[in-house]
PDB file of N, CA and C in Angstrom:
ATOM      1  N   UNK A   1     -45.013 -30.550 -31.375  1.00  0.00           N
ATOM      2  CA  UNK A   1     -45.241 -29.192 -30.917  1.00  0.00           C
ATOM      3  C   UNK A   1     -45.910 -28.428 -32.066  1.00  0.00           C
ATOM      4  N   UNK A   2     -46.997 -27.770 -31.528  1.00  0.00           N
ATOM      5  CA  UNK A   2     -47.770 -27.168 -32.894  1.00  0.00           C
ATOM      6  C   UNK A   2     -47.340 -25.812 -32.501  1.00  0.00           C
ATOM      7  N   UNK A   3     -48.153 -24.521 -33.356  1.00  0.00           N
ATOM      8  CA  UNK A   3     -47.449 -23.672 -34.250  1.00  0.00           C
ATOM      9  C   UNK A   3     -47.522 -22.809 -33.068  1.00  0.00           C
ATOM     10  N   UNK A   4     -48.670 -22.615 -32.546  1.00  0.00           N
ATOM     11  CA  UNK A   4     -48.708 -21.877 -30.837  1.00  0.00           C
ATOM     12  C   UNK A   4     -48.010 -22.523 -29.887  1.00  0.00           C
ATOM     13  N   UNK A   5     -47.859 -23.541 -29.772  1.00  0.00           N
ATOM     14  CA  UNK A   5     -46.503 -23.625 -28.553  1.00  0.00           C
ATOM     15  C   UNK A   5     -45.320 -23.271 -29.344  1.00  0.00           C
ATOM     16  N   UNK A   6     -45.243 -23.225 -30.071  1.00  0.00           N
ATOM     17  CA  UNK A   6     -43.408 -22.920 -30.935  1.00  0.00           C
ATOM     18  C   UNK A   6     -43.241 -21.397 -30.729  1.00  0.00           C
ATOM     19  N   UNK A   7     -44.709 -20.860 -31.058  1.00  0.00           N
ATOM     20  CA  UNK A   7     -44.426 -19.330 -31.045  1.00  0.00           C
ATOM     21  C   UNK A   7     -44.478 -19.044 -28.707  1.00  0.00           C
ATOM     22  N   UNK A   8     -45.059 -19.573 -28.349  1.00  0.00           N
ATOM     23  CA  UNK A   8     -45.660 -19.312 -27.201  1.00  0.00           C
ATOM     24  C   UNK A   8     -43.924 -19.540 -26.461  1.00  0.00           C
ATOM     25  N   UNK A   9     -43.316 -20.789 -26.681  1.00  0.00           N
ATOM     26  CA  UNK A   9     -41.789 -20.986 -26.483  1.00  0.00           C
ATOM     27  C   UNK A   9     -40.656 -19.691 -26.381  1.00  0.00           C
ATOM     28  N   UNK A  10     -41.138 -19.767 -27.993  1.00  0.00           N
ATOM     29  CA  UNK A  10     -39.980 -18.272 -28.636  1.00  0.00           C
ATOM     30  C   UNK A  10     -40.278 -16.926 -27.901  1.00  0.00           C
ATOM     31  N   UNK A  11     -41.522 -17.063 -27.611  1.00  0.00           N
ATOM     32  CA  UNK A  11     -41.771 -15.678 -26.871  1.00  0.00           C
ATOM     33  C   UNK A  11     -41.079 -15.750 -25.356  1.00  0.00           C
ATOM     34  N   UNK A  12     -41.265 -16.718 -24.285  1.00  0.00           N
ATOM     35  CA  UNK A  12     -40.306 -16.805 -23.504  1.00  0.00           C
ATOM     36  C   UNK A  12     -38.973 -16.759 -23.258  1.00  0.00           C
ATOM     37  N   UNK A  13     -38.578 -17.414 -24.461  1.00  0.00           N
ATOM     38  CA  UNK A  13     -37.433 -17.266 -24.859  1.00  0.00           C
ATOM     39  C   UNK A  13     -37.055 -15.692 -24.727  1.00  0.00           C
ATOM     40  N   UNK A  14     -37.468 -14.895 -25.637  1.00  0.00           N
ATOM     41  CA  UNK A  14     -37.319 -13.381 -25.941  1.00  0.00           C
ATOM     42  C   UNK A  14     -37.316 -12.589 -24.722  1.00  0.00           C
ATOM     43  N   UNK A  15     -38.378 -13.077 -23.709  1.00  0.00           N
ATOM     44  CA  UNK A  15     -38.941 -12.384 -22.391  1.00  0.00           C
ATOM     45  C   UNK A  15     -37.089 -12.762 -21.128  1.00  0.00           C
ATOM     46  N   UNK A  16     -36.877 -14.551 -21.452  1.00  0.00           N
ATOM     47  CA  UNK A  16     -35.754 -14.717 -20.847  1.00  0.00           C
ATOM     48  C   UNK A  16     -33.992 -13.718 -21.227  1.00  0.00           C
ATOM     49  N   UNK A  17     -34.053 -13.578 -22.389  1.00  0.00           N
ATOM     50  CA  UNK A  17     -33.022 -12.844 -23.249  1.00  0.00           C
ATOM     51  C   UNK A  17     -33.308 -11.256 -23.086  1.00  0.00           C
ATOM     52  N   UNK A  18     -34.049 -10.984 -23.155  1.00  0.00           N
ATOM     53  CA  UNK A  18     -34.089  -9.760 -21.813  1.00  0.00           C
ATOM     54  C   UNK A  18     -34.043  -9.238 -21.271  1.00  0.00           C
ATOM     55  N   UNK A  19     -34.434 -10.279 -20.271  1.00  0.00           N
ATOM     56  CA  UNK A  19     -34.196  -9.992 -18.814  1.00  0.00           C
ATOM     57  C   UNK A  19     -32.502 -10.106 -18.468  1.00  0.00           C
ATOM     58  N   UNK A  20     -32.191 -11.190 -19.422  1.00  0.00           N
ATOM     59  CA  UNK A  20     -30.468 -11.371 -19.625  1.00  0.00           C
ATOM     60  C   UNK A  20     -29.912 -10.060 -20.053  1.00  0.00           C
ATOM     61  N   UNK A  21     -30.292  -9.883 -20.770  1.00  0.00           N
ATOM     62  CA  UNK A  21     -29.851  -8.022 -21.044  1.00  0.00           C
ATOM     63  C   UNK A  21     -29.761  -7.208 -20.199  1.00  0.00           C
ATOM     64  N   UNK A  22     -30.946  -6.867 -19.745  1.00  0.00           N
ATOM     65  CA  UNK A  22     -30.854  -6.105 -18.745  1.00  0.00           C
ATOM     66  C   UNK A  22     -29.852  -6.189 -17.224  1.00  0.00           C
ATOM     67  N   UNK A  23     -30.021  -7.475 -16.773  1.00  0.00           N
ATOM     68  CA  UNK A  23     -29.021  -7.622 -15.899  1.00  0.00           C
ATOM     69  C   UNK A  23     -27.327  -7.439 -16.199  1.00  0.00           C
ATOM     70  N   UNK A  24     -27.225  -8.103 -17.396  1.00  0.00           N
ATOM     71  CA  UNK A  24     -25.938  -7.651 -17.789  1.00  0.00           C
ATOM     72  C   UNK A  24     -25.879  -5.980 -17.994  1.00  0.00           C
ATOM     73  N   UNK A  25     -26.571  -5.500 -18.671  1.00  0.00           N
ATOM     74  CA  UNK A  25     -26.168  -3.975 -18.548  1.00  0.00           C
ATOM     75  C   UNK A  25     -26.110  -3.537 -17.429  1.00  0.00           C
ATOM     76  N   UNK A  26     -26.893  -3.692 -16.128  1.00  0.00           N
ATOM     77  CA  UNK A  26     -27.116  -3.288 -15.094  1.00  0.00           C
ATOM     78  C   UNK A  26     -25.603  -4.256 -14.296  1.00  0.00           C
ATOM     79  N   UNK A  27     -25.234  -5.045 -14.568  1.00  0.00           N
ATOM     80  CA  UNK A  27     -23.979  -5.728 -14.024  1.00  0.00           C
ATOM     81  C   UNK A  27     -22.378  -4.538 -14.619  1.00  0.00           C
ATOM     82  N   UNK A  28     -22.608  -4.261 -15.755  1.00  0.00           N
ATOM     83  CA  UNK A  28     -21.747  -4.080 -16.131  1.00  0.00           C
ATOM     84  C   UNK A  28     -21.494  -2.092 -15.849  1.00  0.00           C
ATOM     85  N   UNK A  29     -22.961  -1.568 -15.381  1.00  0.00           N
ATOM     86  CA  UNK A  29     -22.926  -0.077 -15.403  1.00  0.00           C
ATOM     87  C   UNK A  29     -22.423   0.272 -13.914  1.00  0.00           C
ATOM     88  N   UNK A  30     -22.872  -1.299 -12.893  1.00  0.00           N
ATOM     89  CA  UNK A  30     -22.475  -0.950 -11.280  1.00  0.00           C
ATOM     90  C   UNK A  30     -20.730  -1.497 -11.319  1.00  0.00           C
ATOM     91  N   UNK A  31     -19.965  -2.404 -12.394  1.00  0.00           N
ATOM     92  CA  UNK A  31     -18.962  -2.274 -12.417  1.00  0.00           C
ATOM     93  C   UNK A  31     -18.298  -0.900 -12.704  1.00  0.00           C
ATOM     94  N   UNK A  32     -18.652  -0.444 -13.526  1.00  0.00           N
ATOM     95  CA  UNK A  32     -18.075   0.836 -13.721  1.00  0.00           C
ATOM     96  C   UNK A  32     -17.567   1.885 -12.574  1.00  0.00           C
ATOM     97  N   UNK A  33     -19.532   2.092 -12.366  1.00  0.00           N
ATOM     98  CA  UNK A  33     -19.219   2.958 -10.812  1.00  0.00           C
ATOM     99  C   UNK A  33     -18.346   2.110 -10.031  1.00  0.00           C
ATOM    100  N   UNK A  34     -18.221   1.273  -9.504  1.00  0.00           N
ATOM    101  CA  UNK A  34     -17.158   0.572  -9.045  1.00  0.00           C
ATOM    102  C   UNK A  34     -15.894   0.549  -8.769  1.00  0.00           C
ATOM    103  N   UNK A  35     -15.066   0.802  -9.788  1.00  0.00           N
ATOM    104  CA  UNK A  35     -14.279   0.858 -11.012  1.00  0.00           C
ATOM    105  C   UNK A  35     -13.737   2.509 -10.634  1.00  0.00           C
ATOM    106  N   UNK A  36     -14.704   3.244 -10.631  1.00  0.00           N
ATOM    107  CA  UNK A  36     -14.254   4.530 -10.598  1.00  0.00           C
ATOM    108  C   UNK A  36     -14.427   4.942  -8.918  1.00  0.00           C
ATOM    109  N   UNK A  37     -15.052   4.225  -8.141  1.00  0.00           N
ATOM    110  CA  UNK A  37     -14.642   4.528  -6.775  1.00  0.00           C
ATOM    111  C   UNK A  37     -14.047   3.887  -6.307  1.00  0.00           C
ATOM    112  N   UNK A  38     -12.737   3.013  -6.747  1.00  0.00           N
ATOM    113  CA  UNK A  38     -12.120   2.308  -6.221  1.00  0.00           C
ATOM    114  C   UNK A  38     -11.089   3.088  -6.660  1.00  0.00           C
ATOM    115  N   UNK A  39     -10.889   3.769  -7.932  1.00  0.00           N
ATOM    116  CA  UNK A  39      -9.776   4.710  -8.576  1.00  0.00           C
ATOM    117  C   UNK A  39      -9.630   5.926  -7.735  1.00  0.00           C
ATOM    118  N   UNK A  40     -11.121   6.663  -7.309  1.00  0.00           N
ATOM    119  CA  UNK A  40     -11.307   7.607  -6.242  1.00  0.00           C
ATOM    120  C   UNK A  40     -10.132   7.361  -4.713  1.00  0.00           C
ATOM    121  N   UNK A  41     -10.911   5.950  -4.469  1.00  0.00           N
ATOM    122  CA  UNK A  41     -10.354   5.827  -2.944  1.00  0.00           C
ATOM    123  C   UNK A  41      -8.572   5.775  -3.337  1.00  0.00           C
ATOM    124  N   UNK A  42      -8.186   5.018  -4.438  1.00  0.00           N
ATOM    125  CA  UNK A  42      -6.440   4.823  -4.344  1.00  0.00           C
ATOM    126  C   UNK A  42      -5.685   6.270  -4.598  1.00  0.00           C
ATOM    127  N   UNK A  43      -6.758   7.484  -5.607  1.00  0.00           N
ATOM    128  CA  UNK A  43      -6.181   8.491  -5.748  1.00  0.00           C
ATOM    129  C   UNK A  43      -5.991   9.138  -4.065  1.00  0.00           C
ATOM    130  N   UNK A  44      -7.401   9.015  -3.611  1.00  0.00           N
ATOM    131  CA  UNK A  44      -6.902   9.717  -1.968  1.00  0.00           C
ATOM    132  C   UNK A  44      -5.762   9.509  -1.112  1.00  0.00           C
ATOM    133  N   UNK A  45      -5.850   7.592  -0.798  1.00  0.00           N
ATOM    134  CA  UNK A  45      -4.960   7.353  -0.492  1.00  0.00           C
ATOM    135  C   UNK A  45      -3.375   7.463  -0.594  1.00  0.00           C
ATOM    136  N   UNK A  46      -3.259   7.692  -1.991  1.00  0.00           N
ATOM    137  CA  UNK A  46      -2.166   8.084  -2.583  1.00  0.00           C
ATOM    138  C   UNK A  46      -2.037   9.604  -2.165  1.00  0.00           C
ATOM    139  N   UNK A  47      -2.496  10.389  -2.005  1.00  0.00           N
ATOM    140  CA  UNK A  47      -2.253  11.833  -1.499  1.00  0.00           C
ATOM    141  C   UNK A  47      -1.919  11.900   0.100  1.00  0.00           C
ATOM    142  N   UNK A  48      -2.523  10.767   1.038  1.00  0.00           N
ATOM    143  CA  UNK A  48      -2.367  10.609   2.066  1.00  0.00           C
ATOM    144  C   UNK A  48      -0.859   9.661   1.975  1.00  0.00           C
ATOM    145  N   UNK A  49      -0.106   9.466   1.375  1.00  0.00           N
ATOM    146  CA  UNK A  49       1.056   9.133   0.772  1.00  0.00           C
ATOM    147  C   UNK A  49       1.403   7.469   1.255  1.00  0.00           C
ATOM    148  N   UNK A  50      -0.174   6.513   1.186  1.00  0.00           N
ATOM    149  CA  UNK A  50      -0.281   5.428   1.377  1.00  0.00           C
ATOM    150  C   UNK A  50      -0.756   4.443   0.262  1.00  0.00           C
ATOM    151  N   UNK A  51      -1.046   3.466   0.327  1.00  0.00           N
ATOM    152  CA  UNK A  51      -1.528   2.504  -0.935  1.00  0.00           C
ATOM    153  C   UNK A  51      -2.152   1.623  -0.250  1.00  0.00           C
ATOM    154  N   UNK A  52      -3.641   1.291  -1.279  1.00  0.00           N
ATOM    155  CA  UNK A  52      -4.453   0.315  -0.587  1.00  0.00           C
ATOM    156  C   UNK A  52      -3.586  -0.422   0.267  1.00  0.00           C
ATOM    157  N   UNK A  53      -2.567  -1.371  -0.522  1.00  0.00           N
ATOM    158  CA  UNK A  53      -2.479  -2.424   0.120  1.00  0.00           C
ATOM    159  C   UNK A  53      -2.047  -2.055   1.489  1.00  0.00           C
ATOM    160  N   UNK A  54      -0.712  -0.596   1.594  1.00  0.00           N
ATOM    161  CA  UNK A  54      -0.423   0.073   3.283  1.00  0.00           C
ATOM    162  C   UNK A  54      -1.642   0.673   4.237  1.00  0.00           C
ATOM    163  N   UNK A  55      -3.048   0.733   3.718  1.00  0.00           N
ATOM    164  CA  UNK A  55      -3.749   1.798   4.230  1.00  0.00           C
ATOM    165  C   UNK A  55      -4.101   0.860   5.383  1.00  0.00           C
ATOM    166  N   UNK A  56      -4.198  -0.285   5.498  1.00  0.00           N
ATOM    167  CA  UNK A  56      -4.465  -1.452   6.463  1.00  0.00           C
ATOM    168  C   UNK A  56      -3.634  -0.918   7.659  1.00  0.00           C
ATOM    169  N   UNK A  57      -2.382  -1.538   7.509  1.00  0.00           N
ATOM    170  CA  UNK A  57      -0.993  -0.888   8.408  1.00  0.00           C
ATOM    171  C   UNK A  57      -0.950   0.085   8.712  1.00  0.00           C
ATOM    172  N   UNK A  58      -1.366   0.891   7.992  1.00  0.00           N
ATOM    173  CA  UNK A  58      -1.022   2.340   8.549  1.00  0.00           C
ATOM    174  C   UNK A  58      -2.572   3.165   9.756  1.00  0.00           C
ATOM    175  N   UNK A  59      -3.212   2.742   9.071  1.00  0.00           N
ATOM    176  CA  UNK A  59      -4.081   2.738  10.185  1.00  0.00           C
ATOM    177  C   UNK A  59      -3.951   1.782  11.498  1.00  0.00           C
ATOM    178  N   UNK A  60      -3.512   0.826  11.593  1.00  0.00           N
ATOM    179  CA  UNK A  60      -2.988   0.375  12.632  1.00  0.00           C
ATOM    180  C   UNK A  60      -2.235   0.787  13.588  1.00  0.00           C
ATOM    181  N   UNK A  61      -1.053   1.513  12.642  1.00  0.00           N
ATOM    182  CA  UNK A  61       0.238   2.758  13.367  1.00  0.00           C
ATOM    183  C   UNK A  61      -0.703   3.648  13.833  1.00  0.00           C
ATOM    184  N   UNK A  62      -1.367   4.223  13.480  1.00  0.00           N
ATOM    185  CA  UNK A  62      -2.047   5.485  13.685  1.00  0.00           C
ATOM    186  C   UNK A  62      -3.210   5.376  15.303  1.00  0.00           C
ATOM    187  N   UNK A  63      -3.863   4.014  15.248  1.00  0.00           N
ATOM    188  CA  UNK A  63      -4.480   3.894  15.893  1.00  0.00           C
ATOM    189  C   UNK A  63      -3.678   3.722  17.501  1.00  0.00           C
ATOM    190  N   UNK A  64      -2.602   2.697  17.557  1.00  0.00           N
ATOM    191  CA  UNK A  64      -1.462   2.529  18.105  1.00  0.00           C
ATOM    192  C   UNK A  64      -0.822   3.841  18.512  1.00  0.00           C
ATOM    193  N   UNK A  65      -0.170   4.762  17.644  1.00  0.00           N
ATOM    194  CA  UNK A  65      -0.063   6.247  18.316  1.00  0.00           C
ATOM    195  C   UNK A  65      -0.986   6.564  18.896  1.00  0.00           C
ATOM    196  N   UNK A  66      -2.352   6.595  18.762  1.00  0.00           N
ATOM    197  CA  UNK A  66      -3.431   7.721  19.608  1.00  0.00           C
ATOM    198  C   UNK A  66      -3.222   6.554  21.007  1.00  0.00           C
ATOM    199  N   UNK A  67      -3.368   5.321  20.994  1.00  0.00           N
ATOM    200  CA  UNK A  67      -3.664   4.846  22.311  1.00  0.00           C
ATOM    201  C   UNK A  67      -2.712   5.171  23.441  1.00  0.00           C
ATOM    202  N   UNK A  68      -1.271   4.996  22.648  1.00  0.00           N
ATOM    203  CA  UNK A  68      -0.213   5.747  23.371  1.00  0.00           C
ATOM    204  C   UNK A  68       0.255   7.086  23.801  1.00  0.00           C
ATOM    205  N   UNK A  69      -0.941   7.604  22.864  1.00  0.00           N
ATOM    206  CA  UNK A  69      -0.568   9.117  23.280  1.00  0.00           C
ATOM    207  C   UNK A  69      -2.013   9.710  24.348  1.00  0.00           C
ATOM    208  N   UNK A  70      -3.031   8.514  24.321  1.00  0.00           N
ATOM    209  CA  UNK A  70      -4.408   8.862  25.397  1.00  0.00           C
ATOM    210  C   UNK A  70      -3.763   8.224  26.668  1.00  0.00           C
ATOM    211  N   UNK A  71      -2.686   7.424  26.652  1.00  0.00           N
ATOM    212  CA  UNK A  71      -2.200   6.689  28.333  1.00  0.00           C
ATOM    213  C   UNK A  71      -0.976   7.909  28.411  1.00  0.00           C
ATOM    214  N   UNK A  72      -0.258   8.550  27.178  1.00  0.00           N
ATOM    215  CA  UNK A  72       0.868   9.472  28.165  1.00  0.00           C
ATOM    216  C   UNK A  72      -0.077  11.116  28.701  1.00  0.00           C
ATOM    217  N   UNK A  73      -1.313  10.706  28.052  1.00  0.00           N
ATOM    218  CA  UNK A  73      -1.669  11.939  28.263  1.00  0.00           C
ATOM    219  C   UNK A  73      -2.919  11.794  29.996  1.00  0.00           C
ATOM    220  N   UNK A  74      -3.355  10.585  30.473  1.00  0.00           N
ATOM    221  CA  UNK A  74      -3.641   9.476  31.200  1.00  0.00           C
ATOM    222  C   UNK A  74      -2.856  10.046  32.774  1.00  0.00           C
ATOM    223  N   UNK A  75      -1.346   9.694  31.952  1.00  0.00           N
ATOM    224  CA  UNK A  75      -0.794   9.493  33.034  1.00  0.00           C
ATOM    225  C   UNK A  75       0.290  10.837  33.656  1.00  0.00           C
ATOM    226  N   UNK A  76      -0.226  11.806  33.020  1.00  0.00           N
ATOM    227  CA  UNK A  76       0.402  13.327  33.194  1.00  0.00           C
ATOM    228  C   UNK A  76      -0.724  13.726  33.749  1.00  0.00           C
ATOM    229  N   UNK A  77      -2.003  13.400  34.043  1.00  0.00           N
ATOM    230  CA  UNK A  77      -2.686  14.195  34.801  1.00  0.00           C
ATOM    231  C   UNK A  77      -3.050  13.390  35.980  1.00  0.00           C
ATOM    232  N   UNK A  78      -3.150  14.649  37.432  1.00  0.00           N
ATOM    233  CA  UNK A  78      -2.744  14.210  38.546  1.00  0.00           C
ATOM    234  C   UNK A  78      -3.921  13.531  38.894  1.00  0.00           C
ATOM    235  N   UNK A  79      -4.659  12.461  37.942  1.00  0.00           N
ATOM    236  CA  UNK A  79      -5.708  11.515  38.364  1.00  0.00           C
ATOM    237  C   UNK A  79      -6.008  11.349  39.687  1.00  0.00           C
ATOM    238  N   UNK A  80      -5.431  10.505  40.667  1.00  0.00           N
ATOM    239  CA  UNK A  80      -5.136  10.023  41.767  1.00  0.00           C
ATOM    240  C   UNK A  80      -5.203  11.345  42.850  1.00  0.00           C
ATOM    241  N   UNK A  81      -4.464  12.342  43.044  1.00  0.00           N
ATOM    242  CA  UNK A  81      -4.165  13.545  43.027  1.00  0.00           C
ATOM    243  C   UNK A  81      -6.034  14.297  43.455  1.00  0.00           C
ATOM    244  N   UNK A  82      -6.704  14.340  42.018  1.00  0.00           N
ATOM    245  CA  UNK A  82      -8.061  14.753  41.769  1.00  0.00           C
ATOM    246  C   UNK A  82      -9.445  13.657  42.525  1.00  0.00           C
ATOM    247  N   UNK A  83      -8.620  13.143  42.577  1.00  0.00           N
ATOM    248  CA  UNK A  83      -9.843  11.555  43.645  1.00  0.00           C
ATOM    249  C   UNK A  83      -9.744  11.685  44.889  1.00  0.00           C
ATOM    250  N   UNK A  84      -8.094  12.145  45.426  1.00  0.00           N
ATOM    251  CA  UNK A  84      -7.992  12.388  46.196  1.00  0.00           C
ATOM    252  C   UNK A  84      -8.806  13.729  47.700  1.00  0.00           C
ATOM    253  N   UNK A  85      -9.038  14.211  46.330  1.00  0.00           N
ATOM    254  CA  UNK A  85      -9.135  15.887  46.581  1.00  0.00           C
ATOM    255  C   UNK A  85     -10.740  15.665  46.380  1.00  0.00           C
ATOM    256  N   UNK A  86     -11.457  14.502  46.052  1.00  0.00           N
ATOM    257  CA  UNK A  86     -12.615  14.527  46.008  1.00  0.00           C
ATOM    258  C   UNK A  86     -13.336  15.640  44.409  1.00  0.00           C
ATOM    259  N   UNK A  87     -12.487  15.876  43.771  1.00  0.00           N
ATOM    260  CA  UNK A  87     -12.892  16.600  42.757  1.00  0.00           C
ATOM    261  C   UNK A  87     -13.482  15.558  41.235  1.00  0.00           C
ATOM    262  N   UNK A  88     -12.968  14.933  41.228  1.00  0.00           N
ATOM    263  CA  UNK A  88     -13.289  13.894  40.548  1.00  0.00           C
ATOM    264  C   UNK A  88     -14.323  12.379  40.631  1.00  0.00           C
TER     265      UNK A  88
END
């Protein structure tokens, strides 16, 4: 290997190391933000007096109440009643 491919090498080299830089900084600046909206979402949750790991479940309960409360609310109005009557 003569003196221009050694240098022509090293320069790739430099161009590869880099680009390695850069991605790592750029890896390590979207951890951050990351990092701090994941601290965001547990502080909320925590005010909503849940934790990641309950926010699953509890939205489940929650969803579960509304369905039960759209069929008692369903079945208190005189549906049948209003079809009847041609209004509906």
């Amino acid at each position: 290997m003569n003196r221009e491919e050694r240098i022509q090498k090293i320069n790739e080299i430099e161009k590869v190391l880099k680009v390695t830089e850069d991605l790592r900084t750029e890896a390590i600046t979207k951890k951050k933000m990351y990092e701090e909206q994941l601290a965001k979402t547990e502080n909320a949750l925590k005010e909503l007096g849940t934790t990641p790991e309950e926010a699953e479940k509890k939205i489940e309960e929650l969803k579960k109440e509304i369905e039960e409360g759209i069929k008692a609310i369903n079945e208190a109005l005189p549906v049948e009643l209003l079809k009847k009557w041609g209004r509906i």
